[in-house]
Protein backbone atom coordinates (compact mmCIF):
# COMPACT_ATOMS: atom_id res chain seq x y z
CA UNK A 1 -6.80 -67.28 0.11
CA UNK A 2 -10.11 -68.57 2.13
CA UNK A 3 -12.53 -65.76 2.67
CA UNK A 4 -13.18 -64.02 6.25
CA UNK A 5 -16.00 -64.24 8.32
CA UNK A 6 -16.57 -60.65 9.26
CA UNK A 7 -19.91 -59.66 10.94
CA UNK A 8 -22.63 -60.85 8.91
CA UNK A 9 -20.86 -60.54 5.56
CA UNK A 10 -17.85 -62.13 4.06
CA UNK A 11 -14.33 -60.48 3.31
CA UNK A 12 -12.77 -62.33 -0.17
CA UNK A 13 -10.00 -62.07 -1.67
CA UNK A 14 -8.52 -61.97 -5.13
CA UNK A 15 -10.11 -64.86 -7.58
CA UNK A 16 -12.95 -65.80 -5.18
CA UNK A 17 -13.91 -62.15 -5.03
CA UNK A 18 -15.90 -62.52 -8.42
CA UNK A 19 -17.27 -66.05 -7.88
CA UNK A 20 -19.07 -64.80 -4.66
CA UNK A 21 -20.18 -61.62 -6.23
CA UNK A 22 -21.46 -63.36 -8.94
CA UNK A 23 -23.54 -65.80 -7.27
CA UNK A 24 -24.69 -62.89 -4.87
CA UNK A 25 -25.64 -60.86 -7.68
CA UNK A 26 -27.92 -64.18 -9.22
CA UNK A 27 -29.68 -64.52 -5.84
CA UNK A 28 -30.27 -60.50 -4.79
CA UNK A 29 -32.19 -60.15 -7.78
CA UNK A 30 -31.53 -56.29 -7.44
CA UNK A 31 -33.43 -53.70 -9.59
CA UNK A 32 -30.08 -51.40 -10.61
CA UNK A 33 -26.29 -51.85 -9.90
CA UNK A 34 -24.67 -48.23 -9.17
CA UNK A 35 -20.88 -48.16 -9.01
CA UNK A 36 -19.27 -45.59 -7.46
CA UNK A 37 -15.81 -44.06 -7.95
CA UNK A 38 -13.46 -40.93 -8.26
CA UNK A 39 -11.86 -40.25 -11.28
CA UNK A 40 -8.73 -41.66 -10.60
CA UNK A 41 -10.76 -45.19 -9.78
CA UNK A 42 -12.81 -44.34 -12.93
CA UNK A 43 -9.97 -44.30 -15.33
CA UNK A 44 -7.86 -46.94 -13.82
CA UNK A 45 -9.77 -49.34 -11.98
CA UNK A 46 -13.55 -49.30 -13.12
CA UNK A 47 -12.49 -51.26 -17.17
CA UNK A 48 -10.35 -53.97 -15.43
CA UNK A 49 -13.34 -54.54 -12.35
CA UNK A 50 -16.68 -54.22 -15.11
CA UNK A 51 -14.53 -56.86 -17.29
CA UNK A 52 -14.71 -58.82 -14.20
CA UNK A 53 -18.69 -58.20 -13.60
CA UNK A 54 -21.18 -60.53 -14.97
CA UNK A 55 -25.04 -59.49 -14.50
CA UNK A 56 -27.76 -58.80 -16.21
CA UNK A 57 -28.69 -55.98 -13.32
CA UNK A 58 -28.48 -52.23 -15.41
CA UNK A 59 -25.44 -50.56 -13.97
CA UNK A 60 -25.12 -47.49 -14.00
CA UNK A 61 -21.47 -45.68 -13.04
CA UNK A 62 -21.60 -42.26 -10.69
CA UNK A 63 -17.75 -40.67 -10.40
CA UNK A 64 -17.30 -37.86 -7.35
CA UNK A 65 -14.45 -36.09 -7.13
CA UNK A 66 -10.68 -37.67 -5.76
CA UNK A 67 -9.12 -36.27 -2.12
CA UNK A 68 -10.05 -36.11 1.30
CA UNK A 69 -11.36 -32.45 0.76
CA UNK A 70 -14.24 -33.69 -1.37
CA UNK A 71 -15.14 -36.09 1.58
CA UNK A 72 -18.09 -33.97 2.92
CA UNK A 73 -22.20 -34.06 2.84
CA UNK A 74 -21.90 -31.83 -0.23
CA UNK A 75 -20.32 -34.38 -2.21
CA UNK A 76 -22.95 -36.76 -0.63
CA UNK A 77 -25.78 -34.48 -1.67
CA UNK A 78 -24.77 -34.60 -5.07
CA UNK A 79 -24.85 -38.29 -5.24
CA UNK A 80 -28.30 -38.83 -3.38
CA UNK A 81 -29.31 -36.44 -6.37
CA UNK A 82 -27.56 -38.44 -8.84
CA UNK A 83 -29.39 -41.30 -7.57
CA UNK A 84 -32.82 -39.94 -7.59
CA UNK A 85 -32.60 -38.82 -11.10
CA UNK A 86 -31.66 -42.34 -11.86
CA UNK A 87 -34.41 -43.56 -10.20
CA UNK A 88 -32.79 -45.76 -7.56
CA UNK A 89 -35.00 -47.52 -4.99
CA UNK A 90 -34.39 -49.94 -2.12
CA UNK A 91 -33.84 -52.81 -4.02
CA UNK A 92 -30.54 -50.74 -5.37
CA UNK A 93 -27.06 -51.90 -5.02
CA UNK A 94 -24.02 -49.13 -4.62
CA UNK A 95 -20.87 -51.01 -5.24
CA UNK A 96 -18.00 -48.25 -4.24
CA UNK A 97 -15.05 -48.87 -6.12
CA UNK A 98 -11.92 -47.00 -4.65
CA UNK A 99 -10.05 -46.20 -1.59
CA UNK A 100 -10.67 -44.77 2.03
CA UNK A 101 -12.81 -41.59 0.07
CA UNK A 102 -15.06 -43.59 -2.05
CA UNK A 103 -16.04 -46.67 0.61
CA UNK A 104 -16.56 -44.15 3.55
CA UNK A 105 -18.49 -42.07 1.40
CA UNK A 106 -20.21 -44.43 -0.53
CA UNK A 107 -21.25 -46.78 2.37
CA UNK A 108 -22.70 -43.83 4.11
CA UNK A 109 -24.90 -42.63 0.97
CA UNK A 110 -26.07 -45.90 1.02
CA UNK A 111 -26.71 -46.16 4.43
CA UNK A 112 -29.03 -43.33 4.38
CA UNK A 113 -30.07 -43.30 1.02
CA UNK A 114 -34.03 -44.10 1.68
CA UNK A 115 -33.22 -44.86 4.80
CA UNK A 116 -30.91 -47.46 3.38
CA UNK A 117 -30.02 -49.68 0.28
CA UNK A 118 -27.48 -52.34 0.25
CA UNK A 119 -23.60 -51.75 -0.20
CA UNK A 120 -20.64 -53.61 -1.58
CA UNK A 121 -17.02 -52.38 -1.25
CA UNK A 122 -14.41 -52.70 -3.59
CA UNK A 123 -11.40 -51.01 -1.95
CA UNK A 124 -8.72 -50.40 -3.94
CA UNK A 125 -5.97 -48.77 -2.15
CA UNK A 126 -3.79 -50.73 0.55
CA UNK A 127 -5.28 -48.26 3.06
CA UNK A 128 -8.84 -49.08 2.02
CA UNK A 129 -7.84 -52.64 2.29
CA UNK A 130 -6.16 -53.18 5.75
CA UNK A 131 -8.31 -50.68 7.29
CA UNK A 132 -12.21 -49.38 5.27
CA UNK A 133 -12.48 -53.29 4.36
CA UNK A 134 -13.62 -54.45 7.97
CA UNK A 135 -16.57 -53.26 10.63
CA UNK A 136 -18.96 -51.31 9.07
CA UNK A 137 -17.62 -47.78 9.12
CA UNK A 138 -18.95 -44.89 7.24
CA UNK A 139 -19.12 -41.37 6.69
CA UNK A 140 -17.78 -38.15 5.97
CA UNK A 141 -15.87 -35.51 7.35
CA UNK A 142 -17.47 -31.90 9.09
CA UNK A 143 -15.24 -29.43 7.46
CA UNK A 144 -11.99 -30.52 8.16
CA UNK A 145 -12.55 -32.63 11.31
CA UNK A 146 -12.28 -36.12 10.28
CA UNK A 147 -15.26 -38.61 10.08
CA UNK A 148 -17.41 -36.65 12.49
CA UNK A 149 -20.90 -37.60 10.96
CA UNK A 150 -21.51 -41.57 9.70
CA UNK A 151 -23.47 -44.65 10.94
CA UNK A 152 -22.09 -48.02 11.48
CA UNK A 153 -23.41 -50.26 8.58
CA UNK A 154 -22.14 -53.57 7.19
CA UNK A 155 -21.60 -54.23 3.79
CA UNK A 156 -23.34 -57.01 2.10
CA UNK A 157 -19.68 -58.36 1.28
CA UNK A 158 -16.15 -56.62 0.69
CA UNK A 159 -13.87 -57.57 -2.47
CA UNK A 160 -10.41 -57.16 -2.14
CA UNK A 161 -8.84 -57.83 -5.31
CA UNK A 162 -4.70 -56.97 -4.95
CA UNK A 163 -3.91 -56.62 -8.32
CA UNK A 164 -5.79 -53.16 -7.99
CA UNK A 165 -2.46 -52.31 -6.01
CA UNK A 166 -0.69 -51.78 -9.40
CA UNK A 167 -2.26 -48.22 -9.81
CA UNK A 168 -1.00 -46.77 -6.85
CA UNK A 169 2.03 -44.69 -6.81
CA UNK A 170 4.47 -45.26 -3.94
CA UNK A 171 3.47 -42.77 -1.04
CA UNK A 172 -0.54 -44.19 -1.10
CA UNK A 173 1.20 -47.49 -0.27
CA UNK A 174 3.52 -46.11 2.61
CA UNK A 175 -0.17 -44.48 3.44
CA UNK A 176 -1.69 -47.93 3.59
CA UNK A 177 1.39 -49.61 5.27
CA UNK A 178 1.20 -47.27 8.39
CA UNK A 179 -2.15 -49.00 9.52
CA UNK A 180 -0.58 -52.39 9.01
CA UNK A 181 2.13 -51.43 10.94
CA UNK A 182 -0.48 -49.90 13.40
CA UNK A 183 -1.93 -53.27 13.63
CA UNK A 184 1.66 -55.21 14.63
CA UNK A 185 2.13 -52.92 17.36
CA UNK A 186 -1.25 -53.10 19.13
CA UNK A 187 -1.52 -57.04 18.38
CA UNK A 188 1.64 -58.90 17.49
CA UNK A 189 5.13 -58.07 17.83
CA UNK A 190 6.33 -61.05 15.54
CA UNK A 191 3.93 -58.87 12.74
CA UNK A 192 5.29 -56.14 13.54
CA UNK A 193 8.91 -57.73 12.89
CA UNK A 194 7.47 -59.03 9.49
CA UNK A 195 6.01 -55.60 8.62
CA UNK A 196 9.32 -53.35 9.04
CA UNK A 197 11.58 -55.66 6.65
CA UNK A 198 9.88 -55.77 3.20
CA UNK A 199 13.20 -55.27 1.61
CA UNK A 200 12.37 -58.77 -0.37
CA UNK A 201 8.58 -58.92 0.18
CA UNK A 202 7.37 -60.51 -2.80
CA UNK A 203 3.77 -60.19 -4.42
CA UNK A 204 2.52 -62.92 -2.29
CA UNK A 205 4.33 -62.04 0.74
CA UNK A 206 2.38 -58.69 0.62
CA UNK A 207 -1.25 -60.87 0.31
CA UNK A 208 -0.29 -62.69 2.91
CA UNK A 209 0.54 -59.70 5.39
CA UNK A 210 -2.77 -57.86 3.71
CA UNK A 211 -4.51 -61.23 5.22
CA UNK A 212 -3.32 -60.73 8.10
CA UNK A 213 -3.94 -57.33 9.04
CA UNK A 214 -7.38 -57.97 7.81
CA UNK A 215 -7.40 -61.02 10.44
CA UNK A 216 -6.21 -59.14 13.43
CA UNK A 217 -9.00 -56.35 12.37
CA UNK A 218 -12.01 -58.69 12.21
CA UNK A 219 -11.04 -60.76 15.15
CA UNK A 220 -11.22 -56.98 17.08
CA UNK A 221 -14.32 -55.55 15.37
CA UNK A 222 -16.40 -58.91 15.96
CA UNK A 223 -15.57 -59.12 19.92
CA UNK A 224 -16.70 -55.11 20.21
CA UNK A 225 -18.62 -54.09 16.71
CA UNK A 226 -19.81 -50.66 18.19
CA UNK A 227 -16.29 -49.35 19.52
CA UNK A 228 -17.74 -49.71 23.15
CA UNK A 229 -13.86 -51.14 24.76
CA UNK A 230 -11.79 -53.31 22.56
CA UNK A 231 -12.38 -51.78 19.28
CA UNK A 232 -11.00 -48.49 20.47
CA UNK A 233 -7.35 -49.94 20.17
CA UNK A 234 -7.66 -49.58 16.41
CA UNK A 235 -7.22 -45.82 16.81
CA UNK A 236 -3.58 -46.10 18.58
CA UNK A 237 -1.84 -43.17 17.02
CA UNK A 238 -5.15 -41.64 15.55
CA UNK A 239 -5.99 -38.85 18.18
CA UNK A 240 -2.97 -37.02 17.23
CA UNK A 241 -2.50 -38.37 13.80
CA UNK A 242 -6.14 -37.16 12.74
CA UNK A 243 -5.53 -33.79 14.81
CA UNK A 244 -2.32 -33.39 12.25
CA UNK A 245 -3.68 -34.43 9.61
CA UNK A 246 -6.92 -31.99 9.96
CA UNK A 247 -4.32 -29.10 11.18
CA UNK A 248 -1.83 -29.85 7.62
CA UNK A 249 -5.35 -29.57 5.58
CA UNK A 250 -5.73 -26.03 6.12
CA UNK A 251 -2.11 -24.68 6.49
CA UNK A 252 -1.03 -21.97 4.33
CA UNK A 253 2.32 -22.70 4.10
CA UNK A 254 2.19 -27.18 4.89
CA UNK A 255 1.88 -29.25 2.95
CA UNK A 256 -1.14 -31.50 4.01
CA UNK A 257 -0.23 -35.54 4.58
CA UNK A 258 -1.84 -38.30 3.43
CA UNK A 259 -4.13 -40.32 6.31
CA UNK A 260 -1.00 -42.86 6.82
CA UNK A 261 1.49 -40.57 6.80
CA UNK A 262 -0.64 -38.56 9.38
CA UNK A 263 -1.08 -42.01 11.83
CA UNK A 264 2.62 -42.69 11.54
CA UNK A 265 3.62 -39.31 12.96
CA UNK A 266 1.25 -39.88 15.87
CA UNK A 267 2.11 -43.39 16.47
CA UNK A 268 5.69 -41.76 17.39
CA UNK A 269 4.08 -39.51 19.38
CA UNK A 270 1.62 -41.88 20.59
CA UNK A 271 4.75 -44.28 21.82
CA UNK A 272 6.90 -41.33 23.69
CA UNK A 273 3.77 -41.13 25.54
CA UNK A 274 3.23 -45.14 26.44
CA UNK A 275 7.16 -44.62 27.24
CA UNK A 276 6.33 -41.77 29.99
CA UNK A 277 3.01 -43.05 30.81
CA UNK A 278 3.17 -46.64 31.08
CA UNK A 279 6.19 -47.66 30.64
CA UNK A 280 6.81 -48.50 26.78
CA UNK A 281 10.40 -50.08 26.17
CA UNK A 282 12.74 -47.82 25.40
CA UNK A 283 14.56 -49.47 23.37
CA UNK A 284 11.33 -50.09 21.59
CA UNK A 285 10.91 -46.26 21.23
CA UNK A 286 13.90 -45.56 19.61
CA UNK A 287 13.35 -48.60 16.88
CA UNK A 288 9.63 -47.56 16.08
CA UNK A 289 11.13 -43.81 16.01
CA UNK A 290 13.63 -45.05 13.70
CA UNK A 291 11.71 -47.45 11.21
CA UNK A 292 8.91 -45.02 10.96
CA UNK A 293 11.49 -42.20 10.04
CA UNK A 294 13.22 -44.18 7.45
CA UNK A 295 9.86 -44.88 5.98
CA UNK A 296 8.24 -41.33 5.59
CA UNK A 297 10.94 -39.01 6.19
CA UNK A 298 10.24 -36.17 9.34
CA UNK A 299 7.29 -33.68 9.08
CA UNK A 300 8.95 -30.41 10.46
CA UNK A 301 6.64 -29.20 13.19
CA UNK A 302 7.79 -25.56 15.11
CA UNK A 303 6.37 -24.70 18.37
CA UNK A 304 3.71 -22.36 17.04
CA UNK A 305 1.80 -26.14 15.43
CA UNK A 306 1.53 -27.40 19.06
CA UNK A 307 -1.27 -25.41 20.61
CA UNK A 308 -3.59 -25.69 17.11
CA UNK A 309 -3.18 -29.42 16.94
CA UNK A 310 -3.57 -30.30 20.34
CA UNK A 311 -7.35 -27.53 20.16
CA UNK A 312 -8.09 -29.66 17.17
CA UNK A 313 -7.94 -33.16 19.29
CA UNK A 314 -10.98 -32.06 21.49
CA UNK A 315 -12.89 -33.46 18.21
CA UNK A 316 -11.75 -36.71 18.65
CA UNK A 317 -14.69 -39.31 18.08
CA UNK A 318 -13.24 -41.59 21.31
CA UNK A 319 -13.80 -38.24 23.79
CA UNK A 320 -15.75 -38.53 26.69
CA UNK A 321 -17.25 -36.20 29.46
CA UNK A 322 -14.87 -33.86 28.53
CA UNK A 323 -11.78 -36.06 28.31
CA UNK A 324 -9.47 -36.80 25.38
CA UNK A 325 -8.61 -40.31 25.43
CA UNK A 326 -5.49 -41.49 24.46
CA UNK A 327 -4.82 -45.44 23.34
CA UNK A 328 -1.09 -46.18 24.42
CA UNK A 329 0.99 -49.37 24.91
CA UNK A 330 2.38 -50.89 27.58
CA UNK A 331 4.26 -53.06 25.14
CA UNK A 332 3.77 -54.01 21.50
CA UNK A 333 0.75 -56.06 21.23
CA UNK A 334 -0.11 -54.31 24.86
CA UNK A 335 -2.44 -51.47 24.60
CA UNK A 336 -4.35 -49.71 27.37
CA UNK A 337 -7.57 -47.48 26.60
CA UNK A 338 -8.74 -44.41 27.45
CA UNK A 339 -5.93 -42.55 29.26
CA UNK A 340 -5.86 -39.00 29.84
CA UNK A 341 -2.12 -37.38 28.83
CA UNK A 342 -1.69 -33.49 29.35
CA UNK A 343 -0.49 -30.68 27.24
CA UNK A 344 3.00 -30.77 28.16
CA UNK A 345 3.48 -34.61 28.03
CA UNK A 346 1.84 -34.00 24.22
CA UNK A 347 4.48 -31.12 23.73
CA UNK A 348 7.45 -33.19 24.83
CA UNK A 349 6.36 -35.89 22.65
CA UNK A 350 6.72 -33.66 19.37
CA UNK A 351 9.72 -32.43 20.72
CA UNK A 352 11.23 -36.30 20.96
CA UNK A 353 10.16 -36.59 17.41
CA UNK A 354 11.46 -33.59 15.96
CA UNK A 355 15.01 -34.47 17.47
């Protein structure tokens, strides 16, 4: 597969992934290579990408914790430490190898890491892939409120190798699949087709969908890079997906969802909305109801989760002057920005998915 032009950096894939590094690594002439991972990515993804890694660079290997919980300026803390004691300076490279965790993470440490050292990401989830691999995203989360402190920051290149795929059991690929199906429904429908029959989706049908979800990502990040219109269609399903997903990370008695499985729920809710709102098909309802259902079961919400998720959406990183913003669909591949939906439209909405 040819590389992509993202903003000032390149996206490769599979085999040409270590040719460019290689010859990037010959010209940066950087002082020290630190690799960063969790220690899932440690144990089953660090041997097969070092046996891949030609330099002469000393590398040095810095593991954080795995999970969302860990994804916090504590854990960041630790690694600037890490770092210090290791004598990093600017002429350092942080290559983060792992999913959503370890690239958001790791390209923020970098980011402000003496007020900034260069960054390569190696995702290797198929969330990490579709959706950490393009724009220049980083950062952690402020307790449980998702991504609420990071800096926009390209890589100097992103690697995504699909054979890292192998080492992920199947709900952190349903996780990853939710954003490509995310990306049919606020681009194109014919995707979206492709996307909910995978029923014979071979290897190479799966790089080629990977492609182009990466595709449709870039071509929306490089016409708005600092989420000022356009890019704000990427977060259909997000304002209540994050809200549940922040709300299931505390609950006593819940058990908390993966990011995906979080943005599939509210791209349900997110579509009984368009319907009432603006006019989403039907028809087109029931199916995305339907295939999402079939593909991640039903979270049980009761009435008593409605009034702490919709308090937790006034965090929402696309609010304005005291507005939560809502991305909704007129069709699929139709979105609309910025439009203001109210309590009981919200509380409807959970009730149509919990029929």
């Amino acid at each position: 597969m040819n590389s992509i032009q993202a903003a000032n950096y390149f996206v490769h894939f599979n085999t040409n992934c270590y040719t460019n590094l290689h010859e990037h690594l010959e010209s940066a002439n950087y002082s020290k290579i630190f690799i960063l991972v969790d220690e899932h990515t440690h144990a089953q993804c660090l041997p097969y990408f070092m046996g891949n890694l030609q330099t002469e660079t000393p590398i040095e290997v810095i593991e954080i914790l795995a999970g969302e919980i860990h994804k916090n300026i504590e854990t960041c803390t630790g690694v600037w430490n890490v770092l210090s004691e290791l004598n990093a300076d600017r002429k350092s490279l942080i290559i983060n190898v792992g999913g959503g965790v370890v690239t958001d993470l790791g390209g923020f440490v970098a980011s402000t890491f003496k007020r900034g050292v260069s960054y390569i990401n190696v995702p290797t989830t198929l969330l990490a892939m579709v959706d950490a691999s393009v724009g220049g995203k980083t950062g952690v989360d402020l307790g449980t409120l998702k991504n609420q402190i990071g800096v926009i920051n390209i890589p100097e290149m992103v690697l995504i190798d699909t054979s890292f795929l192998t080492t992920l059991p199947a709900n952190e690929m349903r996780s990853g699949l939710a954003e490509m199906l995310k990306h049919g429904l606020i681009h194109d429908e014919a995707y979206w087709k492709k996307m909910i029959d995978l029923s014979n989706a071979t290897t190479d049908d799966l790089d080629g969908l990977i492609y182009k979800s990466v595709e449709i990502k870039n071509n929306v990040v490089t016409e708005d890079p600092k989420e000022h219109g356009l890019r704000k269609i990427l977060n259909f399903g997000h304002t209540l997906g994050h809200a549940i997903e922040s709300y299931l990370l505390t609950h006593e008695t819940k058990a908390s969802l993966l990011h995906g499985e979080a943005i599939a729920v509210g791209m349900v809710l997110a579509c009984y909305i368009s319907n009432k709102q603006e006019g989403f098909p039907s028809e087109k309802l029931s199916e995305i109801k339907q295939v999402i259902l079939d593909m991640y079961g039903k979270v049980e919400f009761n009435t008593s989760d409605y009034e702490s998720i919709i308090d937790l959406m006034k965090y929402d990183k696309k609010n304005s002057h005291g507005n939560i913003n809502f991305v909704l669909l007129k069709d699929i591949g139709s979105p609309v920005l910025d439009k203001i939906v109210d309590n009981k439209t919200i509380i409807d909405a959970f009730q149509f998915y919990n029929s």
